[in-house]
C-alpha atoms as a PDB file:
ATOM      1  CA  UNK A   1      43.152  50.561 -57.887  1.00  0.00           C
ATOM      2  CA  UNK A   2      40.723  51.954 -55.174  1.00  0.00           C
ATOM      3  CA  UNK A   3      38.369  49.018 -55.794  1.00  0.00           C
ATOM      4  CA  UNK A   4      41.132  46.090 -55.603  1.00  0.00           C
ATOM      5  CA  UNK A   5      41.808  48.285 -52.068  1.00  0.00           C
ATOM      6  CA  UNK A   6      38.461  48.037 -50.786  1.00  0.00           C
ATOM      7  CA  UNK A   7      38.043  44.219 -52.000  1.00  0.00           C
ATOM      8  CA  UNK A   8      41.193  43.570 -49.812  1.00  0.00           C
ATOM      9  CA  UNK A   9      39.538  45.665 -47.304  1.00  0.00           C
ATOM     10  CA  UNK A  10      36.645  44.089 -47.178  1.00  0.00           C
ATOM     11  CA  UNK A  11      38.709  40.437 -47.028  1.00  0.00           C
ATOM     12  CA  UNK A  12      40.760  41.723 -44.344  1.00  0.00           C
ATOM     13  CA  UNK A  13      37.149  42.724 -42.367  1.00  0.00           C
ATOM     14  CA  UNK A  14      35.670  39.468 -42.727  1.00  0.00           C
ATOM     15  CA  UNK A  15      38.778  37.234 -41.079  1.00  0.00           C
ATOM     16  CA  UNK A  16      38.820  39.819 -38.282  1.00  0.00           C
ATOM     17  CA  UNK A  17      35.036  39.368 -37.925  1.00  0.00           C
ATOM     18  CA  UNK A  18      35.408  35.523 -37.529  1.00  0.00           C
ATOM     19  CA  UNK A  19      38.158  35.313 -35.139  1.00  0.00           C
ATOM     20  CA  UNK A  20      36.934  38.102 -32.446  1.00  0.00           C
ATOM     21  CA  UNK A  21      32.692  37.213 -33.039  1.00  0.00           C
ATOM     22  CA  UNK A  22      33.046  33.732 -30.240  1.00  0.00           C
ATOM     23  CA  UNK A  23      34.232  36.472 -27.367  1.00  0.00           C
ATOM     24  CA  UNK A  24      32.249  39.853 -28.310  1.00  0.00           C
ATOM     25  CA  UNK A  25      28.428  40.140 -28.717  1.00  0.00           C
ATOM     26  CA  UNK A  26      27.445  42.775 -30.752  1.00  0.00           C
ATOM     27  CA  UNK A  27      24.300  45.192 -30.851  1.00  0.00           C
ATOM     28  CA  UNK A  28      24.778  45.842 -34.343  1.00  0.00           C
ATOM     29  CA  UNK A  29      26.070  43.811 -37.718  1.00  0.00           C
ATOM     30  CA  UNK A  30      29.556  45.857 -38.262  1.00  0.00           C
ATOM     31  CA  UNK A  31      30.081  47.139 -41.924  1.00  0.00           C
ATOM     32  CA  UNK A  32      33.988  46.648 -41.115  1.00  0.00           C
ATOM     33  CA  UNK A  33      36.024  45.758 -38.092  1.00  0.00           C
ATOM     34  CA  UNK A  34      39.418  46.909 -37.706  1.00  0.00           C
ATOM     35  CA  UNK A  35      42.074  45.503 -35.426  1.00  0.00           C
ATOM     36  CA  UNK A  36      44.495  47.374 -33.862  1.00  0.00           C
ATOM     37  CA  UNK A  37      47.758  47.199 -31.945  1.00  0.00           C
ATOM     38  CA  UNK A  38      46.257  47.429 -28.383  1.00  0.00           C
ATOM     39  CA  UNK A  39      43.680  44.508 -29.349  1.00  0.00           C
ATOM     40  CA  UNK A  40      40.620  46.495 -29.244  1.00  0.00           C
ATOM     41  CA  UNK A  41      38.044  46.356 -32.581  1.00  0.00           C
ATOM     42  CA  UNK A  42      36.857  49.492 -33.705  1.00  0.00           C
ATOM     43  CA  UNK A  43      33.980  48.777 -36.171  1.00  0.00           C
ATOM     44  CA  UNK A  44      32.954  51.283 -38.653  1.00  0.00           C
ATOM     45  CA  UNK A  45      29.444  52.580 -38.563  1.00  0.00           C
ATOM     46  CA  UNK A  46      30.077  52.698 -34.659  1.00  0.00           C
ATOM     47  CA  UNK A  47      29.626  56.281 -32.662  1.00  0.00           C
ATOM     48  CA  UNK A  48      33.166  57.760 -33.472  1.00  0.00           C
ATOM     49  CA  UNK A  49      35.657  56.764 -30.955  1.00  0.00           C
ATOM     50  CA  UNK A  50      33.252  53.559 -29.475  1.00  0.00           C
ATOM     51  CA  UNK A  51      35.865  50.732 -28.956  1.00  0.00           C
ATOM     52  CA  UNK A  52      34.482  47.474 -28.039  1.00  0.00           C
ATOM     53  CA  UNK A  53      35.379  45.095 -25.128  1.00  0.00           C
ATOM     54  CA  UNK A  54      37.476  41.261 -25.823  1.00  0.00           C
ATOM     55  CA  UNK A  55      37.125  40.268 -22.597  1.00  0.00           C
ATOM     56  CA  UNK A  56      35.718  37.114 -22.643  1.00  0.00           C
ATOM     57  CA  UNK A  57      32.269  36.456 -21.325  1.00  0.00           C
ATOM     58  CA  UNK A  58      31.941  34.105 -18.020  1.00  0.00           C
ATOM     59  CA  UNK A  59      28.576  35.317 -16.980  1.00  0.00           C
ATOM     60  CA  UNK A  60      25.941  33.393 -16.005  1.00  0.00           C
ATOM     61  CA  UNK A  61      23.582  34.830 -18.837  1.00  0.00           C
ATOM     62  CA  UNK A  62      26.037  33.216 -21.586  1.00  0.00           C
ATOM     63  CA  UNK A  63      26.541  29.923 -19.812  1.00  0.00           C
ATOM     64  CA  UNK A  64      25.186  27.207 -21.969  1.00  0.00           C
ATOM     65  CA  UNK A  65      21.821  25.880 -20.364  1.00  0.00           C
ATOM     66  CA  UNK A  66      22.234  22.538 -18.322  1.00  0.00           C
ATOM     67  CA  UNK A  67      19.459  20.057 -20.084  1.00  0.00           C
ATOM     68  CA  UNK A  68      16.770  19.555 -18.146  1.00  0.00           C
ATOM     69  CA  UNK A  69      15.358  16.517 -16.597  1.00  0.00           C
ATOM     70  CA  UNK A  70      12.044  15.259 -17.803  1.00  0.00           C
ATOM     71  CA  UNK A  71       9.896  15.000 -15.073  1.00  0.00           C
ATOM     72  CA  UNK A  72       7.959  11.370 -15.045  1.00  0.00           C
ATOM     73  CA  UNK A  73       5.299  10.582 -13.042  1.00  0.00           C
ATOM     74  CA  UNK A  74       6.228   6.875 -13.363  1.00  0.00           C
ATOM     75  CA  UNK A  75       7.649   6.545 -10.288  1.00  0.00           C
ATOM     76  CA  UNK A  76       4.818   7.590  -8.217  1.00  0.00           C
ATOM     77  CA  UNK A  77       1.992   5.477 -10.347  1.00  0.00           C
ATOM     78  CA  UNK A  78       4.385   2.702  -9.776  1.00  0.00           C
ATOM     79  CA  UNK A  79       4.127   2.808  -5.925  1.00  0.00           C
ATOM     80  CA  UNK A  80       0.822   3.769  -5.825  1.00  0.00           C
ATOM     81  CA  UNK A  81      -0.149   0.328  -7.671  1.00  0.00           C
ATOM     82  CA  UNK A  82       1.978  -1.335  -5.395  1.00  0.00           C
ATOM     83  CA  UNK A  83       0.146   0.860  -2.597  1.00  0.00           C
ATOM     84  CA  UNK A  84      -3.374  -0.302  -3.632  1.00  0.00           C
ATOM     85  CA  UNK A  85      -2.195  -4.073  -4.322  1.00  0.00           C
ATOM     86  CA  UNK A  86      -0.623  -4.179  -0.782  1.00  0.00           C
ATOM     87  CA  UNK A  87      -3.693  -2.746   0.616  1.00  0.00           C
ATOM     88  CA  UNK A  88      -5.642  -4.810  -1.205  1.00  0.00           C
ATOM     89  CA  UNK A  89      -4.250  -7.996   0.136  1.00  0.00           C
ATOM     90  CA  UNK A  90      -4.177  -7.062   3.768  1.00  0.00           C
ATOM     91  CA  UNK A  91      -7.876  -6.062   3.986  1.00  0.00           C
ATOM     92  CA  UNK A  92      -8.987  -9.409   2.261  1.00  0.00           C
ATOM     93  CA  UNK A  93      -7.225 -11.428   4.581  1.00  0.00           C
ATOM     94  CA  UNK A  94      -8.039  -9.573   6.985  1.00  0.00           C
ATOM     95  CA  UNK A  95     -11.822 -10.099   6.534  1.00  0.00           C
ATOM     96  CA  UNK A  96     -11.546 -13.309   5.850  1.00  0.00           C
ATOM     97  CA  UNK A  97      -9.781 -14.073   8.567  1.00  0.00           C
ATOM     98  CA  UNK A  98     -12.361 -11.802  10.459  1.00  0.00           C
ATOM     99  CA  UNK A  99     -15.643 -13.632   9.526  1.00  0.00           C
ATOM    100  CA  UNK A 100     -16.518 -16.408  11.864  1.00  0.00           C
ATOM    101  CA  UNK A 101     -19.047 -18.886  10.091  1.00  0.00           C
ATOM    102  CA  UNK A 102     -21.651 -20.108  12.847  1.00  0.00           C
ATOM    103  CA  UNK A 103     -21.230 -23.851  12.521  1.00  0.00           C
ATOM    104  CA  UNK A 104     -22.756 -27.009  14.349  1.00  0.00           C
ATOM    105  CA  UNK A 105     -20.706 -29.361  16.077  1.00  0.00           C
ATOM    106  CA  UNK A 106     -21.485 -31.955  13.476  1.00  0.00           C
ATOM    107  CA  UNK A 107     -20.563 -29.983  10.807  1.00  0.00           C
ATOM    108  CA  UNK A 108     -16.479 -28.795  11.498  1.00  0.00           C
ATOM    109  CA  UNK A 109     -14.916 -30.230   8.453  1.00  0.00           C
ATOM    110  CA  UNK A 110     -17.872 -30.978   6.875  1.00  0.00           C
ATOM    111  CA  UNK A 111     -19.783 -28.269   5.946  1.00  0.00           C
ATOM    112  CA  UNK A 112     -18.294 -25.232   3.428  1.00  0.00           C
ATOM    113  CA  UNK A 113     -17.635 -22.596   5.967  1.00  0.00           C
ATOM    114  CA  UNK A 114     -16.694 -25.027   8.649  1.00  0.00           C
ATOM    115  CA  UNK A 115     -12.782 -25.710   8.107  1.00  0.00           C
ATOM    116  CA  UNK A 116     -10.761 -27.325  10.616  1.00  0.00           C
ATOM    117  CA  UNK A 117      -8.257 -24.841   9.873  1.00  0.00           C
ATOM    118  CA  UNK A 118     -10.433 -21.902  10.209  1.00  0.00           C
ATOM    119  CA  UNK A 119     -11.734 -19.324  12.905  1.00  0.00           C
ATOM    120  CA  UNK A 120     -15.353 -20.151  13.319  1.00  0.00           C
ATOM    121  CA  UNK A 121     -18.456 -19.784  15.545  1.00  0.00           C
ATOM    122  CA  UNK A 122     -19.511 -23.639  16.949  1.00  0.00           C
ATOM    123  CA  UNK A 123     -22.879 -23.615  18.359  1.00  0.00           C
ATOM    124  CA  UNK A 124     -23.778 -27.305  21.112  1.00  0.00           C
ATOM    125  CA  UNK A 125     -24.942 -27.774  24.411  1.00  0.00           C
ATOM    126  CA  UNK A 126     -22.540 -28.430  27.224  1.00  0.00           C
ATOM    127  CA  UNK A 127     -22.850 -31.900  27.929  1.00  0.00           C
ATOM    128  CA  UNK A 128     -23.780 -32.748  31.882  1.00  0.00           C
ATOM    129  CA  UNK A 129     -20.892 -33.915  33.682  1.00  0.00           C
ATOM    130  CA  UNK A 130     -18.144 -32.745  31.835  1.00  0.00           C
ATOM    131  CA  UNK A 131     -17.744 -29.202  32.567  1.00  0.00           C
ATOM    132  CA  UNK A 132     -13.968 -28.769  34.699  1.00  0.00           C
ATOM    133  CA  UNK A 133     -12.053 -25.865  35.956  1.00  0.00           C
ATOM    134  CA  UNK A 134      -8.651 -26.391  36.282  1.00  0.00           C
ATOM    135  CA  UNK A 135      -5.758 -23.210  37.100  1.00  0.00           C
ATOM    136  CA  UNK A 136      -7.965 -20.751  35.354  1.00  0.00           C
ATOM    137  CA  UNK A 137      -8.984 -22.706  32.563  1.00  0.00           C
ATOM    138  CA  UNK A 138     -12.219 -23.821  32.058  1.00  0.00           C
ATOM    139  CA  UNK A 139     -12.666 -27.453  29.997  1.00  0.00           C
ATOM    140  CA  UNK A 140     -15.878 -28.928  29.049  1.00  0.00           C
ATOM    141  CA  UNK A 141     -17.323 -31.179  26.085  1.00  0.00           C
ATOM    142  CA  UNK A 142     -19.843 -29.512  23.252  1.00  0.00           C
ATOM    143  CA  UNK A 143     -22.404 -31.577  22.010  1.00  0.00           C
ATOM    144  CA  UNK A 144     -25.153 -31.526  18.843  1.00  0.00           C
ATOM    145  CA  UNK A 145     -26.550 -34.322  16.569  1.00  0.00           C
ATOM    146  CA  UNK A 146     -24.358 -37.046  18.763  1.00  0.00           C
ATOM    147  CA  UNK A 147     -20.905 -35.477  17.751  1.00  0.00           C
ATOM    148  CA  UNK A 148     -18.650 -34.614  20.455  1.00  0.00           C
ATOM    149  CA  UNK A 149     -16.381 -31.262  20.562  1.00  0.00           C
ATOM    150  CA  UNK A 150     -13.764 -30.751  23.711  1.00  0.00           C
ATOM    151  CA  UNK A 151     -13.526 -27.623  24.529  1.00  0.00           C
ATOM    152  CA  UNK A 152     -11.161 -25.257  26.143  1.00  0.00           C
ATOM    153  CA  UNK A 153     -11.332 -22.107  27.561  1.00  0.00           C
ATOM    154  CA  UNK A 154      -8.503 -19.777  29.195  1.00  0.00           C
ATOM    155  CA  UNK A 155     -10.695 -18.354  32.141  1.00  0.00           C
ATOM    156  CA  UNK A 156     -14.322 -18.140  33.488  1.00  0.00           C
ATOM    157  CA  UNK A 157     -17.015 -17.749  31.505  1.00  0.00           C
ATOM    158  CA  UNK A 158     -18.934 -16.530  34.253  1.00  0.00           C
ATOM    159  CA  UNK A 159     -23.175 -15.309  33.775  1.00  0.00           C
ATOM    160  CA  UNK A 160     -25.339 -18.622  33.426  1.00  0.00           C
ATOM    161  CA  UNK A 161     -22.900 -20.688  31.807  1.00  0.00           C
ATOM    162  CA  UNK A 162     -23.643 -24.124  33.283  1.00  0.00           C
ATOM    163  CA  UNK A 163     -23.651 -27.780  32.020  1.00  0.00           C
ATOM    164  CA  UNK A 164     -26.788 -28.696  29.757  1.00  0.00           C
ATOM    165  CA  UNK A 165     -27.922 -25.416  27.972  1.00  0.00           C
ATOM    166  CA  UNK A 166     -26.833 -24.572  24.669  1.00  0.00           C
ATOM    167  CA  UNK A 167     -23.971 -22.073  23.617  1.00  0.00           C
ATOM    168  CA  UNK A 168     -22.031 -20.922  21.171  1.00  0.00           C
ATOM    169  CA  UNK A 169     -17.994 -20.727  20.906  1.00  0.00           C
ATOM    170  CA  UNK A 170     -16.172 -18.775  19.112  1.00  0.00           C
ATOM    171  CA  UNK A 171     -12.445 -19.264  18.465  1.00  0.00           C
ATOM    172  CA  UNK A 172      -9.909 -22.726  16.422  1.00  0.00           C
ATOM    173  CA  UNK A 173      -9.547 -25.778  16.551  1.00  0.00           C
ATOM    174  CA  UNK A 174      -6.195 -27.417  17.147  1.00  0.00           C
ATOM    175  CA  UNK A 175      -5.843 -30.890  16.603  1.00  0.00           C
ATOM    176  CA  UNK A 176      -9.330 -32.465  18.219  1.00  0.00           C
ATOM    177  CA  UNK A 177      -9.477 -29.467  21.020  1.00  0.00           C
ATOM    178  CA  UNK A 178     -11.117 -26.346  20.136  1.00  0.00           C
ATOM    179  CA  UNK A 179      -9.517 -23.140  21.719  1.00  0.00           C
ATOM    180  CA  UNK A 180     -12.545 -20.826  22.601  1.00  0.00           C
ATOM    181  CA  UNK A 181     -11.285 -17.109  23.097  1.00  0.00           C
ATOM    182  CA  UNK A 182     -15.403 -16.057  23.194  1.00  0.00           C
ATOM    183  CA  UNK A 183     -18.455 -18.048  24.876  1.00  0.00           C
ATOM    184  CA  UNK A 184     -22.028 -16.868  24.306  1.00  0.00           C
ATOM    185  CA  UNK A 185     -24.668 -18.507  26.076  1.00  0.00           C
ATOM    186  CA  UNK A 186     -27.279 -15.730  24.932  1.00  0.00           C
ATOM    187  CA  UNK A 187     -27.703 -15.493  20.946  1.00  0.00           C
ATOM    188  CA  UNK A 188     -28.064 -12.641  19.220  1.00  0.00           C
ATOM    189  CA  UNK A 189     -31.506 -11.106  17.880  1.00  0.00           C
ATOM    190  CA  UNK A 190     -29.594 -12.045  14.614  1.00  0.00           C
ATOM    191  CA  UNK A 191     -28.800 -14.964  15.085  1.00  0.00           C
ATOM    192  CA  UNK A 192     -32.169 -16.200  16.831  1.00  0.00           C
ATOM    193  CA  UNK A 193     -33.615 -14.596  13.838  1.00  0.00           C
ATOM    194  CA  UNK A 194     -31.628 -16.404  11.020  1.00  0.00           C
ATOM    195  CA  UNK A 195     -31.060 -19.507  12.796  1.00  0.00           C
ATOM    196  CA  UNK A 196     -34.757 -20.501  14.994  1.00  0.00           C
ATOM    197  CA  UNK A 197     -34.577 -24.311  13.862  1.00  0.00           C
ATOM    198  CA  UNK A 198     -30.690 -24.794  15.150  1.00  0.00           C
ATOM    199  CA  UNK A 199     -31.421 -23.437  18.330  1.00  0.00           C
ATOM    200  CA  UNK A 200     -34.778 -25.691  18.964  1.00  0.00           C
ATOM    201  CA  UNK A 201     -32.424 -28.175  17.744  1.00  0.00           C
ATOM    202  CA  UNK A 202     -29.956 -27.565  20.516  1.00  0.00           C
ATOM    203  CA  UNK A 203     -31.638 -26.846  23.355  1.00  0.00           C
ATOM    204  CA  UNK A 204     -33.803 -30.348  22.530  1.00  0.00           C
ATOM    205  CA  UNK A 205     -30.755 -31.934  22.898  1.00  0.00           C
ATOM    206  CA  UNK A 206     -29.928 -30.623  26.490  1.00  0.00           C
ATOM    207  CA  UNK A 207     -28.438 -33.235  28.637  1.00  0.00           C
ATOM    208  CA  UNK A 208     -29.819 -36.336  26.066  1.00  0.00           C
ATOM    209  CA  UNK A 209     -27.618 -39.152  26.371  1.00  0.00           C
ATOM    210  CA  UNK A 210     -25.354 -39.973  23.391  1.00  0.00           C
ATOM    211  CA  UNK A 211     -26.938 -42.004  20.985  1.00  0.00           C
ATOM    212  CA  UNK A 212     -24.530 -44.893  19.643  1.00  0.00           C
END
């Protein structure tokens, strides 16, 4: 009889167990919990008289963890490719709009280096009689190896520049006039340097009539 009494027991302590176990946390394994009429569980193997809270838990510390993002650091590669491509792009237009290819009258169009369509340096002599000045603008005809180049220029040159010595002018051609932002008539150590013959060329050529 007494052990059919504790095997009911014993039943009785385990569905007790499993209903109240979701709302109480214990800091012990029970032996036995016993419910009674006031809905407190007294558990045996407890200090005597040690009753143990329902209430249900809403703290923080028994919230369930939100997931947590991975962090990716694809985001930031991806604009710093686009970063360096951008970059990339502006600097070599930029230089290559920025390098200005000393060129001969003869050879705009001609000669690799020397597009129409380009910024470029065009070395001649300013051919006698047809240097003008004209509201601020300064107009006068470029000349080397019998090829002709009109020439404008949006102000006065000022210095030595005069009819029948060689120069150099820097700046694009539109249609068949070339817009000069930049007139040298002294070269540089550089370019004397690099480029003796075209200059002897040039200044040979000072104020020669046109051949043809």
């Amino acid at each position: 009889m007494n052990a059919l009494r504790k095997e009911v027991n014993h039943e009785r302590c385990r569905l007790h167990f499993a209903r109240v176990r979701r709302y109480v946390r214990f800091n012990y394994w029970p032996s036995c919990i016993y419910v009674d009429a006031r809905t407190k569980i007294v558990a045996s193997g407890a200090r005597q008289g040690q009753a143990l809270d329902l209430t249900p838990r809403t703290s923080a510390d028994n919230a369930p963890l939100a997931p947590r993002k991975r962090k990716t650091k694809w985001g930031y590669v991806a604009v710093l490719v686009l970063i360096v491509v951008g970059g990339g792009v502006i600097v070599s237009r930029f230089l290559t709009s920025a390098i200005d290819y000393y060129c001969n009258v003869d050879e705009i169009g001609v000669r690799e280096g020397c597009e129409a369509d380009r910024r470029i340096r065009v070395q001649g002599t300013v051919e006698e009689g047809s240097l003008a000045a004209d509201s601020g603008t300064t107009n006068f005809i470029m000349i080397y190896n019998n090829k002709e180049l009109a020439v404008t220029y949006a102000g006065d040159p000022g210095g030595i520049f005069q009819e029948c010595i060689p120069v150099v002018v820097h700046g694009r051609l539109t249609g068949k006039v070339f817009e000069a932002n930049r007139i040298e008539v002294k070269h540089s150590n550089e370019y004397v340097a690099d480029n003796a013959q075209r200059i002897d060329d040039a200044e040979s050529q000072a104020c020669s009539p046109i051949a043809g």
